[in-house]
C-alpha atoms as a PDB file:
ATOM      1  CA  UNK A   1       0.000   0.000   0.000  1.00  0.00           C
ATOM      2  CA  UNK A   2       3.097   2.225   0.689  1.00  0.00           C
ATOM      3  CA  UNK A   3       3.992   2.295  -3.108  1.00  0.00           C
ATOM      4  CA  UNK A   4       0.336   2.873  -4.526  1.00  0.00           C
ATOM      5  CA  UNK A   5       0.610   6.134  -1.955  1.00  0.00           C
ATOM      6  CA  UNK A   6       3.795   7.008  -3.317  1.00  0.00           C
ATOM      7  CA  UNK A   7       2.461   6.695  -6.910  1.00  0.00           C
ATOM      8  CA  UNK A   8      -0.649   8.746  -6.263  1.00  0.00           C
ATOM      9  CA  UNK A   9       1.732  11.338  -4.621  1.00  0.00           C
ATOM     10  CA  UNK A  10       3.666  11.641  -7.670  1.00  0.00           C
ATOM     11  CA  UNK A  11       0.091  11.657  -9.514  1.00  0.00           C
ATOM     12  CA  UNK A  12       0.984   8.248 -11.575  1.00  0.00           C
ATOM     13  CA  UNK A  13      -2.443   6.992 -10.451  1.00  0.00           C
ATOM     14  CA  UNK A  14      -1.861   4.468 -13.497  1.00  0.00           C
ATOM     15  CA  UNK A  15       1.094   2.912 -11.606  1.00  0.00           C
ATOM     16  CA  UNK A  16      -1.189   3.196  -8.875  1.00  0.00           C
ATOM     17  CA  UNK A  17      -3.901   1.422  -9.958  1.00  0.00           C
ATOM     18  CA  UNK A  18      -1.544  -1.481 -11.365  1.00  0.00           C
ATOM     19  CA  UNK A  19      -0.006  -1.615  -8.326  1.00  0.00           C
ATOM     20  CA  UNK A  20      -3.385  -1.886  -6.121  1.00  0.00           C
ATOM     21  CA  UNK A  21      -4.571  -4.382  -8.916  1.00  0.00           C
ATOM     22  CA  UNK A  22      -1.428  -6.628  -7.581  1.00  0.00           C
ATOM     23  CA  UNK A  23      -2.428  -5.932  -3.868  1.00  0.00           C
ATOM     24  CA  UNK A  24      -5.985  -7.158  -4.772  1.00  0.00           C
ATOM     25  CA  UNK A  25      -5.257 -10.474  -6.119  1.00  0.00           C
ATOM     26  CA  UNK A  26      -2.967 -11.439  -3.350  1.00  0.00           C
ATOM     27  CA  UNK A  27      -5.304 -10.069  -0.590  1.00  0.00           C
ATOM     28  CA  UNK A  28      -9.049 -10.581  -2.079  1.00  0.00           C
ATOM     29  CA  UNK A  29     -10.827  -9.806   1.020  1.00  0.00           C
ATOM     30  CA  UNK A  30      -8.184  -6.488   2.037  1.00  0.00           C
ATOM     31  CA  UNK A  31     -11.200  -3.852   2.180  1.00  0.00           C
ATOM     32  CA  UNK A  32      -8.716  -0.932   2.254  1.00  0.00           C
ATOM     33  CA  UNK A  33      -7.198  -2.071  -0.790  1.00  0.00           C
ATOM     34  CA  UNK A  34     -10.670  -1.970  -2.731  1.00  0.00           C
ATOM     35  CA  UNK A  35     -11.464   2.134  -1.091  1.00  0.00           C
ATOM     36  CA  UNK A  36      -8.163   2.887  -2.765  1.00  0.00           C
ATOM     37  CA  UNK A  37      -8.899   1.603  -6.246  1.00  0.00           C
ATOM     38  CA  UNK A  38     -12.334   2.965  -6.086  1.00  0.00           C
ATOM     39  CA  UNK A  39     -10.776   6.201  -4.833  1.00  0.00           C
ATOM     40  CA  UNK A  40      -7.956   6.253  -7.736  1.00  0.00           C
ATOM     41  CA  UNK A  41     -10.523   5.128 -10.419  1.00  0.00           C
ATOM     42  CA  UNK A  42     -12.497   8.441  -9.297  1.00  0.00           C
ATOM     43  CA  UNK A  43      -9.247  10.333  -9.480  1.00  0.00           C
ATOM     44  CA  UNK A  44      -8.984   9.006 -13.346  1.00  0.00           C
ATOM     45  CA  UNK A  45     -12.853   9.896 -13.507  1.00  0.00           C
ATOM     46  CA  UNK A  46     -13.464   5.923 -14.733  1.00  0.00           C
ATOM     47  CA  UNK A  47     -17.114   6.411 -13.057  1.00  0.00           C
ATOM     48  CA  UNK A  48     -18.194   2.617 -14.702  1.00  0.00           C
ATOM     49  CA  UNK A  49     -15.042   0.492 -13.429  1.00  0.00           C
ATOM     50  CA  UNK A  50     -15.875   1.946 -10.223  1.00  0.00           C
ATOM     51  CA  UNK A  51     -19.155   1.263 -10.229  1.00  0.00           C
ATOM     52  CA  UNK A  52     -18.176  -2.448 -11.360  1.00  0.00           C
ATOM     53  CA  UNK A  53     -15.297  -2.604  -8.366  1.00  0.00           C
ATOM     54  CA  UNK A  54     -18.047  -1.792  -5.933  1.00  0.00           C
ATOM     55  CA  UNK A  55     -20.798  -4.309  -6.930  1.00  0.00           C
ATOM     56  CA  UNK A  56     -18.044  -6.859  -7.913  1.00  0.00           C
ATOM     57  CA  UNK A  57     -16.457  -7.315  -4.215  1.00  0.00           C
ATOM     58  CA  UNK A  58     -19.641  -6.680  -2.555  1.00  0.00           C
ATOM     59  CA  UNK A  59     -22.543  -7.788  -4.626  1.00  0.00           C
ATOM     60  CA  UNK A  60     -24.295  -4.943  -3.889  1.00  0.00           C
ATOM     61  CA  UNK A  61     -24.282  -0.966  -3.962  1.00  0.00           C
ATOM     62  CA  UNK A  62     -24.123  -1.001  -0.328  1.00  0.00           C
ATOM     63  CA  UNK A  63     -20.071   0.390   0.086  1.00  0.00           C
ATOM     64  CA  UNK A  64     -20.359   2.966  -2.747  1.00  0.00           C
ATOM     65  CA  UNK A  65     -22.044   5.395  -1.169  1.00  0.00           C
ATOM     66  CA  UNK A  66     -20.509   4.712   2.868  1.00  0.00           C
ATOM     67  CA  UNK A  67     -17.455   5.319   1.074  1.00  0.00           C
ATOM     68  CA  UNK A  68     -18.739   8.320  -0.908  1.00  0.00           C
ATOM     69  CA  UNK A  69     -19.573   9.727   2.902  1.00  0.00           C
ATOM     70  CA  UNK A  70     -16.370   8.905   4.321  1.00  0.00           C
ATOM     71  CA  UNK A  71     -14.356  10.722   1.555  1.00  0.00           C
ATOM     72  CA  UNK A  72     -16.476  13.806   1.589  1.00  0.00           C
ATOM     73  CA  UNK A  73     -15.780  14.096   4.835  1.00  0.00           C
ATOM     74  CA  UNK A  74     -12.265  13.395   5.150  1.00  0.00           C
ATOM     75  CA  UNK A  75     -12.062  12.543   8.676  1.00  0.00           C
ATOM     76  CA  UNK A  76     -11.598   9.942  11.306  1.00  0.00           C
ATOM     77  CA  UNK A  77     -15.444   9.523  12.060  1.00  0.00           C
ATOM     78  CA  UNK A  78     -15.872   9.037   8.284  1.00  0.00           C
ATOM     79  CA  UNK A  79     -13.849   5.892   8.291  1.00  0.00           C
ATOM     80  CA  UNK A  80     -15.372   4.622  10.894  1.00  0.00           C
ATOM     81  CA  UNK A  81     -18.683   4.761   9.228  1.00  0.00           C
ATOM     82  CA  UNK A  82     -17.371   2.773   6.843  1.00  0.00           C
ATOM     83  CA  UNK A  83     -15.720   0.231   8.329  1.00  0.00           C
ATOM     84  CA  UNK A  84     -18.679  -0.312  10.660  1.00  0.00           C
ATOM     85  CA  UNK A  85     -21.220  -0.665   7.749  1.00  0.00           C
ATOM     86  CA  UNK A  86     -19.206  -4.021   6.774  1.00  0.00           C
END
């Protein structure tokens, strides 16, 4: 996760998302690693793939907008709300 940050630092949010991609397949059920690549595929305005990435790991809608909350808000009680909707 350290190296898709440093990507999206350096705004390579490609090498970011190829990186997270990796992270994914290794850790399938890593919910922080799914936020990020919904959060870079919003960066790269891809609003379909992160539609897909939502209903893909969770067979629902349910995350998309919990996460949509918890990045508006950009804080600490944000991320709680998300992790305690899972």
């Amino acid at each position: 996760m350290g190296k898709v940050h440093y990507y999206e630092f350096r705004q390579n949010y490609s090498g970011a998302l190829e990186t997270i991609n990796q992270v994914i397949v290794s850790y399938p059920s890593f919910l922080p690693a799914l936020v990020k690549k919904m959060k870079l595929l919003l960066t790269l305005q891809d609003w379909e793939q992160t539609v897909d990435a939502a209903q893909r790991k969770t067979g629902s809608l349910f995350l998309f907008p919990c996460w949509m909350r918890a990045s508006e808000r950009q804080n600490e009680k944000g991320l709680l709300d998300l992790k305690g909707s899972v």
